[in-house]
C-alpha atoms as a PDB file:
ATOM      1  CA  UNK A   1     -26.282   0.598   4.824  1.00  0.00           C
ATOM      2  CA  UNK A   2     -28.637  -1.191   6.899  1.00  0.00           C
ATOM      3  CA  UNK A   3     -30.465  -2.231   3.677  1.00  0.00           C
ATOM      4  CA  UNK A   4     -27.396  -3.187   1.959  1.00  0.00           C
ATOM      5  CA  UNK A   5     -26.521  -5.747   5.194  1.00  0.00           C
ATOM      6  CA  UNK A   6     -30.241  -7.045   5.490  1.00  0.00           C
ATOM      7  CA  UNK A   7     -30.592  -7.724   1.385  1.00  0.00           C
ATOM      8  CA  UNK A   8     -26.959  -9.244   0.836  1.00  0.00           C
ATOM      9  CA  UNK A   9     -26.705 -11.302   4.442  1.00  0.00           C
ATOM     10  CA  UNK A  10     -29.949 -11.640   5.691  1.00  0.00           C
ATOM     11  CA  UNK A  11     -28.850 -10.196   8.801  1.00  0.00           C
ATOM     12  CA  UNK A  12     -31.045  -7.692  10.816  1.00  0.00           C
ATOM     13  CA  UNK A  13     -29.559  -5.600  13.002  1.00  0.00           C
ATOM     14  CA  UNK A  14     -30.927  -2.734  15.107  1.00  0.00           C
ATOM     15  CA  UNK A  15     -28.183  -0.415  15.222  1.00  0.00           C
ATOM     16  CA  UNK A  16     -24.871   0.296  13.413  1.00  0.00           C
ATOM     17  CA  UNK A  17     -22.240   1.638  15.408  1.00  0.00           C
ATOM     18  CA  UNK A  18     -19.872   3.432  12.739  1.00  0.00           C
ATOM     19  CA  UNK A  19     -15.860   3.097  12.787  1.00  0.00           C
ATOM     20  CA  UNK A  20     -13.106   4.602  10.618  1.00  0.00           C
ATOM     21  CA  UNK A  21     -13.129   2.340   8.109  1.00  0.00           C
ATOM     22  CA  UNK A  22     -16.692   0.645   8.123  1.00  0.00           C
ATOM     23  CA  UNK A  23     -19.760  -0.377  10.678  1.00  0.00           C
ATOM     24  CA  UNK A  24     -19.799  -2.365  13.332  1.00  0.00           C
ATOM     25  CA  UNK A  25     -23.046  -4.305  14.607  1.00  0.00           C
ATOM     26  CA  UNK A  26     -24.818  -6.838  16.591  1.00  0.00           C
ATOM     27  CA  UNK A  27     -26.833  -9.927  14.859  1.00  0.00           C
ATOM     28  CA  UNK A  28     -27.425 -13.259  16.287  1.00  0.00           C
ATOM     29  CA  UNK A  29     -25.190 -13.388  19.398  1.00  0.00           C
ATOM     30  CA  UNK A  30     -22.285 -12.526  16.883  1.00  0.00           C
ATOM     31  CA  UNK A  31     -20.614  -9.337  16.993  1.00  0.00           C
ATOM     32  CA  UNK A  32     -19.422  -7.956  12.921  1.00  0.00           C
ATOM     33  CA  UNK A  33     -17.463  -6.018  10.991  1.00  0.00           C
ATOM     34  CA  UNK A  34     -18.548  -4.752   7.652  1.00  0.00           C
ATOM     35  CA  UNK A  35     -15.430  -2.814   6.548  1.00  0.00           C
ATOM     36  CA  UNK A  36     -14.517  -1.277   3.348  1.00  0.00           C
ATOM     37  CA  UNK A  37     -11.635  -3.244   0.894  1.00  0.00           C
ATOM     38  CA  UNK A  38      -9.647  -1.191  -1.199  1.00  0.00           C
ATOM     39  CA  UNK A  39      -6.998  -3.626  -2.556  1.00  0.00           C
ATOM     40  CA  UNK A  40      -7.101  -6.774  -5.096  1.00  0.00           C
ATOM     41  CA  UNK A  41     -10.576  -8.712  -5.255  1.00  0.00           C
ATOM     42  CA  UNK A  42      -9.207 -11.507  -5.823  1.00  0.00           C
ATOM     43  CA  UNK A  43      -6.619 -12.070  -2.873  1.00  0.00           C
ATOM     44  CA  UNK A  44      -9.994 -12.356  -0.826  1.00  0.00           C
ATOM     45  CA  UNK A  45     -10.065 -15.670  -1.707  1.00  0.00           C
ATOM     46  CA  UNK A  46      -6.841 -16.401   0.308  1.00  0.00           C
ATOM     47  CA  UNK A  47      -7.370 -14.533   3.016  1.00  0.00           C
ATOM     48  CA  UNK A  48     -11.038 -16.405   3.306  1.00  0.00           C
ATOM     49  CA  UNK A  49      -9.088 -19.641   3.069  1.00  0.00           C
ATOM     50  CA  UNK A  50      -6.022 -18.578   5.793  1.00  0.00           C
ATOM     51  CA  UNK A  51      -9.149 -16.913   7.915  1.00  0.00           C
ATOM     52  CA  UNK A  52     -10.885 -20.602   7.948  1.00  0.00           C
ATOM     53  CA  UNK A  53      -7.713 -22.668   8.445  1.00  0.00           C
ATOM     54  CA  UNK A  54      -6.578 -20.336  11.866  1.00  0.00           C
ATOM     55  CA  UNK A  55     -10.433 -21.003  12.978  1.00  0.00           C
ATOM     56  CA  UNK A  56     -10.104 -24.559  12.674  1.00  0.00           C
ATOM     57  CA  UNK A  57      -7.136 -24.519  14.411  1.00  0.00           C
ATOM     58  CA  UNK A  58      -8.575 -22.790  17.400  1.00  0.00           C
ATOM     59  CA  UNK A  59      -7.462 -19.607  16.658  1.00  0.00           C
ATOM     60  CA  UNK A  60     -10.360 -17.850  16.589  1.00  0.00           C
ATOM     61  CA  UNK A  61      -9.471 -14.843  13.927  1.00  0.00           C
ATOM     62  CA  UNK A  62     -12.137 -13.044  12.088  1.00  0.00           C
ATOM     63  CA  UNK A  63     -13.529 -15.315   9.478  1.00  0.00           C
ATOM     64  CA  UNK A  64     -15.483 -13.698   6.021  1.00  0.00           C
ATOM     65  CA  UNK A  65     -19.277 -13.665   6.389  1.00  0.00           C
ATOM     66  CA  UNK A  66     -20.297 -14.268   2.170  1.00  0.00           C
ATOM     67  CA  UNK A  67     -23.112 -12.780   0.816  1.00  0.00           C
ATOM     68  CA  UNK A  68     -26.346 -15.028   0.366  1.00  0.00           C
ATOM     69  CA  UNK A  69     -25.217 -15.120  -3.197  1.00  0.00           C
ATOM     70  CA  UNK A  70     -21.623 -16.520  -1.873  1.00  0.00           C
ATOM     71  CA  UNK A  71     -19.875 -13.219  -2.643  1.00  0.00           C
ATOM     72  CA  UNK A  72     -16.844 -12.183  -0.293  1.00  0.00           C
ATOM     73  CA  UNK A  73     -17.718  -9.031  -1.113  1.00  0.00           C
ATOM     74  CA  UNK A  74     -20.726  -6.655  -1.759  1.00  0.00           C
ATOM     75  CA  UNK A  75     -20.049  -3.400  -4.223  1.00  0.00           C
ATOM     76  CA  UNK A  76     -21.616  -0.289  -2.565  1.00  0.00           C
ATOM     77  CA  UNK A  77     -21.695   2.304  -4.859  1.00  0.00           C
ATOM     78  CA  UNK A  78     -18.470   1.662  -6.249  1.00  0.00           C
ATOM     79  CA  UNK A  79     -16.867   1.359  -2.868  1.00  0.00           C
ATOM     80  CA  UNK A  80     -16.379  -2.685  -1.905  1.00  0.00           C
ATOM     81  CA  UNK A  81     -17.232  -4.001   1.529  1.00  0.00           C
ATOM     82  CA  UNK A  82     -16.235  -7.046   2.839  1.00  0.00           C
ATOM     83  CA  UNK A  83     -18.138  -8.482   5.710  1.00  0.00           C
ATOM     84  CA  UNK A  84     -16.426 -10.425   9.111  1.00  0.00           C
ATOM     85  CA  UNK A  85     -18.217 -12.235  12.087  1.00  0.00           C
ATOM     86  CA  UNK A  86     -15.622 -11.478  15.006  1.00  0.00           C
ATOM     87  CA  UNK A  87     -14.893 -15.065  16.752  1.00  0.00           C
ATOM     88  CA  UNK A  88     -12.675 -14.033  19.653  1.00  0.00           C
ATOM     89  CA  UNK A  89     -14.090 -11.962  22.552  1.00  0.00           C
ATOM     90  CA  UNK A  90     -10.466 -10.551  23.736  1.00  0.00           C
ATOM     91  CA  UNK A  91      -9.788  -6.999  23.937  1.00  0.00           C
ATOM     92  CA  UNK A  92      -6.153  -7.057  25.764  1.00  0.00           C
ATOM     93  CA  UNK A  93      -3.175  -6.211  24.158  1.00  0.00           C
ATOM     94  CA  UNK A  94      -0.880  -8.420  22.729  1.00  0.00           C
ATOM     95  CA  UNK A  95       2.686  -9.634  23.134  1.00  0.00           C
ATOM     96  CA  UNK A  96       6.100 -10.702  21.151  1.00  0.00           C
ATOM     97  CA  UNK A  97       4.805 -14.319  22.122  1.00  0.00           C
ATOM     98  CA  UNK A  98       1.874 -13.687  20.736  1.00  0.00           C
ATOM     99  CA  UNK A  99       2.721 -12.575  17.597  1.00  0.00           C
ATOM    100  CA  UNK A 100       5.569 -15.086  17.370  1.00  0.00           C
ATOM    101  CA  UNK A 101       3.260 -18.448  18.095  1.00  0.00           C
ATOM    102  CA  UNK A 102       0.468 -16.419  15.504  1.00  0.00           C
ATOM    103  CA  UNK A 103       3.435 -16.188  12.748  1.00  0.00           C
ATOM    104  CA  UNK A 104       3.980 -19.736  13.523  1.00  0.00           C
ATOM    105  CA  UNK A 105       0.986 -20.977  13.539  1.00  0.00           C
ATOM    106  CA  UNK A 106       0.647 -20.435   9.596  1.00  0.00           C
ATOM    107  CA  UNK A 107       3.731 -21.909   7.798  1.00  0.00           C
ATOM    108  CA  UNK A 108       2.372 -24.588   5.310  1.00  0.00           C
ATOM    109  CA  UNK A 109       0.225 -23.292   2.507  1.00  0.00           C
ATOM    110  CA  UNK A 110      -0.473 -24.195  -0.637  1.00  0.00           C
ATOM    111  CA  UNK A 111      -0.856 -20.798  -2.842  1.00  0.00           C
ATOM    112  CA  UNK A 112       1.442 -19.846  -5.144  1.00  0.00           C
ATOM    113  CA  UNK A 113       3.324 -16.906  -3.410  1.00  0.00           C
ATOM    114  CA  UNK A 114       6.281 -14.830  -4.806  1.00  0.00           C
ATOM    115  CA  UNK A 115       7.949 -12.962  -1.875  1.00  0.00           C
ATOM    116  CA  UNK A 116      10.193  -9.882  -3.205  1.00  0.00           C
ATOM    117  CA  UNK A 117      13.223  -9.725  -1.589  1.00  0.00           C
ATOM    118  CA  UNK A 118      12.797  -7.093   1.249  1.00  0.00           C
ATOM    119  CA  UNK A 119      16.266  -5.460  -0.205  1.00  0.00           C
ATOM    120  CA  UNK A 120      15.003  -4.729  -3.362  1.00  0.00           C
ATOM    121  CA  UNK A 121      11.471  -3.349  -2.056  1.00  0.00           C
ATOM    122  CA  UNK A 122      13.695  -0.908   0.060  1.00  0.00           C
ATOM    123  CA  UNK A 123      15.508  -0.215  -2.645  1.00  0.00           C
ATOM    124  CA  UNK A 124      12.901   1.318  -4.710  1.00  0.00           C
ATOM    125  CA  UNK A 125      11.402   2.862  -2.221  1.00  0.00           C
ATOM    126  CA  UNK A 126      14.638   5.224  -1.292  1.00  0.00           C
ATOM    127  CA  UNK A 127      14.914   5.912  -4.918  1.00  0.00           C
ATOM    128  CA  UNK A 128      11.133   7.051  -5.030  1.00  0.00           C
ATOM    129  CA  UNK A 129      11.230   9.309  -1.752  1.00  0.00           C
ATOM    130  CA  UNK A 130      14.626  10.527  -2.606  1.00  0.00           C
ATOM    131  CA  UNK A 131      13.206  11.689  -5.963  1.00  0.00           C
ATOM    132  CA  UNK A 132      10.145  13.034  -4.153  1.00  0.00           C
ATOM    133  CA  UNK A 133      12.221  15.212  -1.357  1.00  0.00           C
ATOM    134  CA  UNK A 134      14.506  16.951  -4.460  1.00  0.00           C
ATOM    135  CA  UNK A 135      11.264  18.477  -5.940  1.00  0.00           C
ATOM    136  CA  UNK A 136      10.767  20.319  -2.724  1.00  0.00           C
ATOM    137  CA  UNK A 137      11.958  23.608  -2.205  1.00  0.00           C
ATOM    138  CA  UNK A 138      11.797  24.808   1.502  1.00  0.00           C
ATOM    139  CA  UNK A 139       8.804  23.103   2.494  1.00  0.00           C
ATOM    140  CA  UNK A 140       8.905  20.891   5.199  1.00  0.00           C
ATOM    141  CA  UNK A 141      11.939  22.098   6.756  1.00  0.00           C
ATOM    142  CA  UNK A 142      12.395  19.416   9.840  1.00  0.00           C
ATOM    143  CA  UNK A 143      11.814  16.696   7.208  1.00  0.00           C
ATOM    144  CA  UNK A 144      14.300  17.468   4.898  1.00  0.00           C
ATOM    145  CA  UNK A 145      16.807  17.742   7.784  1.00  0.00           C
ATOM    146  CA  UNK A 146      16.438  14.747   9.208  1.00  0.00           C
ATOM    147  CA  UNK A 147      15.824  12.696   6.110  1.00  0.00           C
ATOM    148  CA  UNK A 148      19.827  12.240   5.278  1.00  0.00           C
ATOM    149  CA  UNK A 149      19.679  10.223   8.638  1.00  0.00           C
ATOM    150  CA  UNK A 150      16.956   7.370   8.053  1.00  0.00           C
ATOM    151  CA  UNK A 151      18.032   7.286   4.524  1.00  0.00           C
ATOM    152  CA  UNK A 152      21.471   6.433   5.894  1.00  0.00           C
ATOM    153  CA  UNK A 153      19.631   3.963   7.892  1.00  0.00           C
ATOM    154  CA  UNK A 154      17.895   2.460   5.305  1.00  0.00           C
ATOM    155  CA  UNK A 155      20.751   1.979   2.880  1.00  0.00           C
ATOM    156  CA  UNK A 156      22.406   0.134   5.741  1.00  0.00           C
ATOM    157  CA  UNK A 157      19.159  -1.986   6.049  1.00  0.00           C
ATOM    158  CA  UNK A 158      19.115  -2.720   2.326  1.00  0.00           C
ATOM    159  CA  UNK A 159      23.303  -3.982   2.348  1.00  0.00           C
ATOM    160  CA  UNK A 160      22.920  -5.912   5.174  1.00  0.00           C
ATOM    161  CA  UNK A 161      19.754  -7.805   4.189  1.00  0.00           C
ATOM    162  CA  UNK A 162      21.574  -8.409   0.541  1.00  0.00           C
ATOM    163  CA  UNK A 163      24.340 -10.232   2.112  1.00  0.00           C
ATOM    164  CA  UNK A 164      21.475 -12.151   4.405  1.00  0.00           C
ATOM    165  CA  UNK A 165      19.672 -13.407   0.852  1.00  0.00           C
ATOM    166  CA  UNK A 166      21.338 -16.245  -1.199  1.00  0.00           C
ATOM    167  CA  UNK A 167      20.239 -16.928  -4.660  1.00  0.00           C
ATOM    168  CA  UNK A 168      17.726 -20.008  -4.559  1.00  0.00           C
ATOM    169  CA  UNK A 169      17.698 -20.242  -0.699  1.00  0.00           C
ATOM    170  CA  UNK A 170      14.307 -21.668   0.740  1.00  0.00           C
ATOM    171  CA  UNK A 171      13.687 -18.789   3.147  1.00  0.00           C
ATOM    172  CA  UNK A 172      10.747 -19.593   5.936  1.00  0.00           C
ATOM    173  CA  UNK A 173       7.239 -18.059   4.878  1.00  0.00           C
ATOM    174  CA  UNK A 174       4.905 -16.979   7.505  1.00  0.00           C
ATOM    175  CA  UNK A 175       1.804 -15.529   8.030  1.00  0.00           C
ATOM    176  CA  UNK A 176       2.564 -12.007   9.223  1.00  0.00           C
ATOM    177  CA  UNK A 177       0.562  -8.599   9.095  1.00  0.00           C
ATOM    178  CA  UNK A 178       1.400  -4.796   7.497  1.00  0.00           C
ATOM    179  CA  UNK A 179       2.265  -2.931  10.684  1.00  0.00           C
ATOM    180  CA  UNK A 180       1.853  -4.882  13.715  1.00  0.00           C
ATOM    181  CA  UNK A 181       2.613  -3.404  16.903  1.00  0.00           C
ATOM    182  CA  UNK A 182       0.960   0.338  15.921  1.00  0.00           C
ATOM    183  CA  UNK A 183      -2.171  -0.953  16.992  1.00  0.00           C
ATOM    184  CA  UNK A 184      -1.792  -3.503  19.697  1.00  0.00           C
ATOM    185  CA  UNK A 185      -5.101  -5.004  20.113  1.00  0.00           C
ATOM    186  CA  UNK A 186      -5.948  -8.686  19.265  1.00  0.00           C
ATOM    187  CA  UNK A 187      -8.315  -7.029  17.031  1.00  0.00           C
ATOM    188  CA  UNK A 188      -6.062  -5.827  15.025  1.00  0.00           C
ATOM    189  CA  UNK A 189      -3.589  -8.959  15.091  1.00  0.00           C
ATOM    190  CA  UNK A 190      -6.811 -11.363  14.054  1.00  0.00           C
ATOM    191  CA  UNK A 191      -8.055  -9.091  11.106  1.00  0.00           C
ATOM    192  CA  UNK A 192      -7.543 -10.748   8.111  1.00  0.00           C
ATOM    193  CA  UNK A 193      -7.132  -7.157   6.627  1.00  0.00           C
ATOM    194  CA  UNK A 194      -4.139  -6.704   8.039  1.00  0.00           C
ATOM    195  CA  UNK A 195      -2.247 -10.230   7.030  1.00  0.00           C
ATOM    196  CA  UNK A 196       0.382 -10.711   4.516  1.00  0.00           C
ATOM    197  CA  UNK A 197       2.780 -13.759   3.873  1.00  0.00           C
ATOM    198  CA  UNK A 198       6.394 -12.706   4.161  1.00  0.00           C
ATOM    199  CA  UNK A 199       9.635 -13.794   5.890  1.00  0.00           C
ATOM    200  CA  UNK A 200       8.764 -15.580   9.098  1.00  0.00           C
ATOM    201  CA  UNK A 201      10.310 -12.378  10.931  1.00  0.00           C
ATOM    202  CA  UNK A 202       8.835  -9.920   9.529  1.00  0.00           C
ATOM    203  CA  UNK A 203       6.203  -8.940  12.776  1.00  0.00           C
ATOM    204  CA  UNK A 204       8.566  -9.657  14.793  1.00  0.00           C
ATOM    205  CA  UNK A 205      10.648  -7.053  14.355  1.00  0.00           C
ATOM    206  CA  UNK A 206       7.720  -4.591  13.719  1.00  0.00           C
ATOM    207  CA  UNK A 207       6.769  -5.541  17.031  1.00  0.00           C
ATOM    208  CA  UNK A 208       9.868  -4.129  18.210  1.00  0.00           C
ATOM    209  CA  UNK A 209      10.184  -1.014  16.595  1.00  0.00           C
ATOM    210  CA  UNK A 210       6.204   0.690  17.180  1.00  0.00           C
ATOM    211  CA  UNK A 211       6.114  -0.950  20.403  1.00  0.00           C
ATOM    212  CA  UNK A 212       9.359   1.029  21.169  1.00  0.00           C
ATOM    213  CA  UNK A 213       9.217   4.280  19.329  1.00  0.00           C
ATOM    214  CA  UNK A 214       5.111   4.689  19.829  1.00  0.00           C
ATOM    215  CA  UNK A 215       4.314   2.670  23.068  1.00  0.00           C
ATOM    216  CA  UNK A 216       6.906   1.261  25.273  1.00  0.00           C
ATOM    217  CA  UNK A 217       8.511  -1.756  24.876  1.00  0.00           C
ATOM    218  CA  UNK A 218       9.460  -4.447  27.914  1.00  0.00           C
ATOM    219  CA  UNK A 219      13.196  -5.704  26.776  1.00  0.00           C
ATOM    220  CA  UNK A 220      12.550  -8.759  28.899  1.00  0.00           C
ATOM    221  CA  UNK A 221       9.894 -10.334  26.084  1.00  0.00           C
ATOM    222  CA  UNK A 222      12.825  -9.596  23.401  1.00  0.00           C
ATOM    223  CA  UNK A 223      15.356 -11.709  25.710  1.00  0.00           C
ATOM    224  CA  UNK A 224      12.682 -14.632  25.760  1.00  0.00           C
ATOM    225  CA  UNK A 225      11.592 -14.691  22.515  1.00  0.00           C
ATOM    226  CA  UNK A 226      15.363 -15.138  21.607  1.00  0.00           C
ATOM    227  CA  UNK A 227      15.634 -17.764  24.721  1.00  0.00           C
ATOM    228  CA  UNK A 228      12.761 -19.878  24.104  1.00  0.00           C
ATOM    229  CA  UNK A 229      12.611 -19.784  19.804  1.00  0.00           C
ATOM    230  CA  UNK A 230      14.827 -21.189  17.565  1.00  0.00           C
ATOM    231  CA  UNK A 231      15.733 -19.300  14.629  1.00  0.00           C
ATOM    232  CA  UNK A 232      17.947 -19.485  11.454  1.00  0.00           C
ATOM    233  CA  UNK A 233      20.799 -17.673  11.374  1.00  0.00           C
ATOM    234  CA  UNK A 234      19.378 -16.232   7.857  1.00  0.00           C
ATOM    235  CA  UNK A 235      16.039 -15.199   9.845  1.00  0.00           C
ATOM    236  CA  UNK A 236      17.784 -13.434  12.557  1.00  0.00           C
ATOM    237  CA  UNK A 237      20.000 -11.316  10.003  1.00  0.00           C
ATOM    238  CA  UNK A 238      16.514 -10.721   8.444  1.00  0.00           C
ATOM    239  CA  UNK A 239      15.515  -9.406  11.507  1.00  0.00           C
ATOM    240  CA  UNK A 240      18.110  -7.224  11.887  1.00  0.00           C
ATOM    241  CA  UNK A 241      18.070  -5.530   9.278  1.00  0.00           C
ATOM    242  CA  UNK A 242      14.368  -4.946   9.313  1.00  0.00           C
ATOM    243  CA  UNK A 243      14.867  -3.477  12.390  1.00  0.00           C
ATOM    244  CA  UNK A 244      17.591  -0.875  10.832  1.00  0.00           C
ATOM    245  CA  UNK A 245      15.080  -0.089   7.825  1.00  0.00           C
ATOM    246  CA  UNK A 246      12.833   2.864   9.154  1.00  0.00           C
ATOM    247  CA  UNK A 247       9.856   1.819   8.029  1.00  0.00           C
ATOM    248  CA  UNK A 248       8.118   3.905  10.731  1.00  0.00           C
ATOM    249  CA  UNK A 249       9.402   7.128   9.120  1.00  0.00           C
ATOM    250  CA  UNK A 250       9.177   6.568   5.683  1.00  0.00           C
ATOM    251  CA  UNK A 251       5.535   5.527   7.274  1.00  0.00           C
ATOM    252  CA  UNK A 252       5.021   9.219   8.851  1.00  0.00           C
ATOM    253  CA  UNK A 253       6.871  10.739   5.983  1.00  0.00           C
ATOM    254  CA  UNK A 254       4.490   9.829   3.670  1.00  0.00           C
ATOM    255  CA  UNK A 255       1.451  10.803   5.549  1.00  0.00           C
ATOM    256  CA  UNK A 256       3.459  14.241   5.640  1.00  0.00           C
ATOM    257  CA  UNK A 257       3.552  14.474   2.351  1.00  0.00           C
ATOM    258  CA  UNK A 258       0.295  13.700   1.512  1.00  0.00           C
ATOM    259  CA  UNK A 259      -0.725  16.513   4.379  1.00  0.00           C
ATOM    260  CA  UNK A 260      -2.523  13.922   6.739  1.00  0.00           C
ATOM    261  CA  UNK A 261       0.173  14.356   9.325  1.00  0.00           C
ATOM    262  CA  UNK A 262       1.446  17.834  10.673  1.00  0.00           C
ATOM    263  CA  UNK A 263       5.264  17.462  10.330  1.00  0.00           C
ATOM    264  CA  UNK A 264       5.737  18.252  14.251  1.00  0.00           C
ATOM    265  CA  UNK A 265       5.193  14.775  14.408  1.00  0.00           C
ATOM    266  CA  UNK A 266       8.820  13.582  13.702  1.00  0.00           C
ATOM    267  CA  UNK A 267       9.943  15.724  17.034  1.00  0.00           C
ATOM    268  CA  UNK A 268       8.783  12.795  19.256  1.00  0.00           C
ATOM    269  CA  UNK A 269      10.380  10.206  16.757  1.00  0.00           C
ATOM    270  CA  UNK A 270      14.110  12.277  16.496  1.00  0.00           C
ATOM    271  CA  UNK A 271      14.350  12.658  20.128  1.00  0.00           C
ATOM    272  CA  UNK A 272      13.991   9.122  20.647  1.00  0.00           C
ATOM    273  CA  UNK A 273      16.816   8.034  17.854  1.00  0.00           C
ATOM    274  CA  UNK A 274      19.375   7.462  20.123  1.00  0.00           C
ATOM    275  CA  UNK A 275      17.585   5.152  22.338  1.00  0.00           C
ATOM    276  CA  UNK A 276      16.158   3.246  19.558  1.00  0.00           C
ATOM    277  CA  UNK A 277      20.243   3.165  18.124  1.00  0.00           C
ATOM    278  CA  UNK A 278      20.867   1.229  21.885  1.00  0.00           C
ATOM    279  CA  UNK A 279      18.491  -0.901  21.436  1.00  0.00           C
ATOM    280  CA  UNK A 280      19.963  -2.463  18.277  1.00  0.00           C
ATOM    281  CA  UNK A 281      22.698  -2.837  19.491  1.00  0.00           C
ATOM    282  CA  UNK A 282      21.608  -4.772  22.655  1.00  0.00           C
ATOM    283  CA  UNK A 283      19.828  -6.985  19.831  1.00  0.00           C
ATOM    284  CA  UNK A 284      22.547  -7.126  17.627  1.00  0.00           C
ATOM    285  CA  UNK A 285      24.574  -8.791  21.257  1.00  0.00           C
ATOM    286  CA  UNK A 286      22.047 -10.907  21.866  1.00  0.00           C
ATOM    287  CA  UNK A 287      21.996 -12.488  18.303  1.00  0.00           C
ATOM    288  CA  UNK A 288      25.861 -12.703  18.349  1.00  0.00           C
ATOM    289  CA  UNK A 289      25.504 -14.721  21.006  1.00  0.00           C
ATOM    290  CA  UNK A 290      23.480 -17.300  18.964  1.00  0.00           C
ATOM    291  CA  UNK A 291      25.640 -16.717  15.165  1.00  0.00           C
ATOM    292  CA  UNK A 292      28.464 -15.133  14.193  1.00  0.00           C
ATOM    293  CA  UNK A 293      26.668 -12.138  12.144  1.00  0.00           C
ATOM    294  CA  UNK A 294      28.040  -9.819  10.495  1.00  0.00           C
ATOM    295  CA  UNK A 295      28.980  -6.181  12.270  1.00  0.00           C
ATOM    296  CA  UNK A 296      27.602  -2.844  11.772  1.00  0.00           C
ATOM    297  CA  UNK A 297      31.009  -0.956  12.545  1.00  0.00           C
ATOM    298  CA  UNK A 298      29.273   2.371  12.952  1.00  0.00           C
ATOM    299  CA  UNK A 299      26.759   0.778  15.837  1.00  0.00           C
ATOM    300  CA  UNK A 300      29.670  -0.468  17.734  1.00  0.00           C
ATOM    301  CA  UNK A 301      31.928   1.736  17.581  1.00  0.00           C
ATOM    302  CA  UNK A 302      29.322   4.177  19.135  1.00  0.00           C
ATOM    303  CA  UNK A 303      28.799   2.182  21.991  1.00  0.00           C
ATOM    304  CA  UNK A 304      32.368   0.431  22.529  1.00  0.00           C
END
């Protein structure tokens, strides 16, 4: 691989220091990335361009290294790799904040983007894993009993974000990422991997759900975030019923499935349900006290 770096970038470094999903090295007071890119060649093109803009606006992301040739990416025997110089020197973890003014930070663009509505993505998705979990017979008992739950959950999700979505309505378009708040590194937050244009509230309540149900989440940065940021009413229904869709499961159910995840890995998730059914409705309070939203009678009731 060294080769490969040396003949496509004219970079030389001693050592590579490998990582799950690539190398990492040392070249000319730059610490990079060379990482392996599995999805469409030709979205690298944006995600060069959104990597430059957050640069030059001091946000020092990971921007694309090209080849000498001006490729964003080099074809290793049949696998691509794309190469990034790593600008930003911070290890900490991030916050909401962070990931709120980083959203933010990225709401003009020029590309021509088609956003499907979240309730129809859902949609197919339940229909998919529904179809999936009737082939089985009595494998994977624990999943199969709890899947009637987050499928209740996500059906919920889908009704209440179909009410939040008017035909023709402008929604706002952010830069967000796939699963923020599973890793919670600013490496992570500034890989241009990981980012996706969506509804502006899409990390947001990502955040809120892994930091919760995988790390542990300080209610106090939800409270500000609500305090200090001013959203649509639209967005904050949005964000409620992203938070009600379990992506997180249907996350870990997959990797079940697919046998990279020992089912025994729900038991942490279950006995935290809940908890995690409190904290919406502490959120679902604290956006009622912004717009009259509609209810979810069922979380209510529960905690009347």
């Amino acid at each position: 691989m060294k080769k490969i770096i040396n003949n496509f970038y004219k970079l030389f470094p001693s050592k590579l220091y490998v990582i799950d999903n690539g190398f990492r090295f040392f070249a000319r007071d730059y610490e990079y990335l060379f990482l392996t890119y599995y999805d469409n060649i030709e979205n690298l093109k944006v995600l060069a361009d959104v990597s430059n803009k957050l640069y030059y606006k001091k946000i020092y992301v990971n921007t694309f290294v090209p080849t000498v040739e001006g490729s964003l990416y080099v074809d290793v025997e049949g696998v691509n790799y794309v190469l990034f110089r790593i600008n930003s020197s911070v290890k900490d973890c991030y916050n909401l904040n962070d990931v709120s003014k980083f959203n933010y930070s990225f709401n003009s663009y020029d590309y021509n983007l088609k956003i499907v509505p979240w309730f129809q993505v859902w949609s197919d998705k339940v229909d998919l894993l529904e179809n999936t979990m009737a082939d089985l017979n009595k494998e994977y008992p624990l999943l199969q009993e709890v899947f009637p739950y987050y499928i209740g959950l996500a059906e919920n999700a889908i009704s209440y974000c179909r009410n939040a979505i008017q035909p023709n309505e402008n929604l706002l378009i952010t830069i967000n990422h796939n699963r923020v708040g599973i890793e919670d590194t600013f490496e992570y937050l500034y890989n241009p991997l990981t980012f996706t244009f969506d509804y502006d509230v899409r990390d947001i309540a990502e955040y809120i759900k892994n930091k919760f149900l995988f790390h542990s989440l300080d209610f106090a940065e939800v409270e500000s975030l609500f305090k200090n940021h001013k959203f649509s009413k639209t967005s904050l229904i949005l964000l409620f019923s992203r938070l009600l869709y379990p992506s997180y499961f249907f996350d870990i159910c997959k990797l079940i499935l697919e046998e990279e995840k020992e089912e025994s890995v729900l038991e942490k998730l279950i006995l935290k349900s809940d908890a995690y059914e409190e904290l919406l409705n502490d959120i679902y309070f604290l956006i009622k006290k912004i717009y009259d939203v509609p209810k979810i009678d069922w979380l209510i009731r529960k905690f009347a």
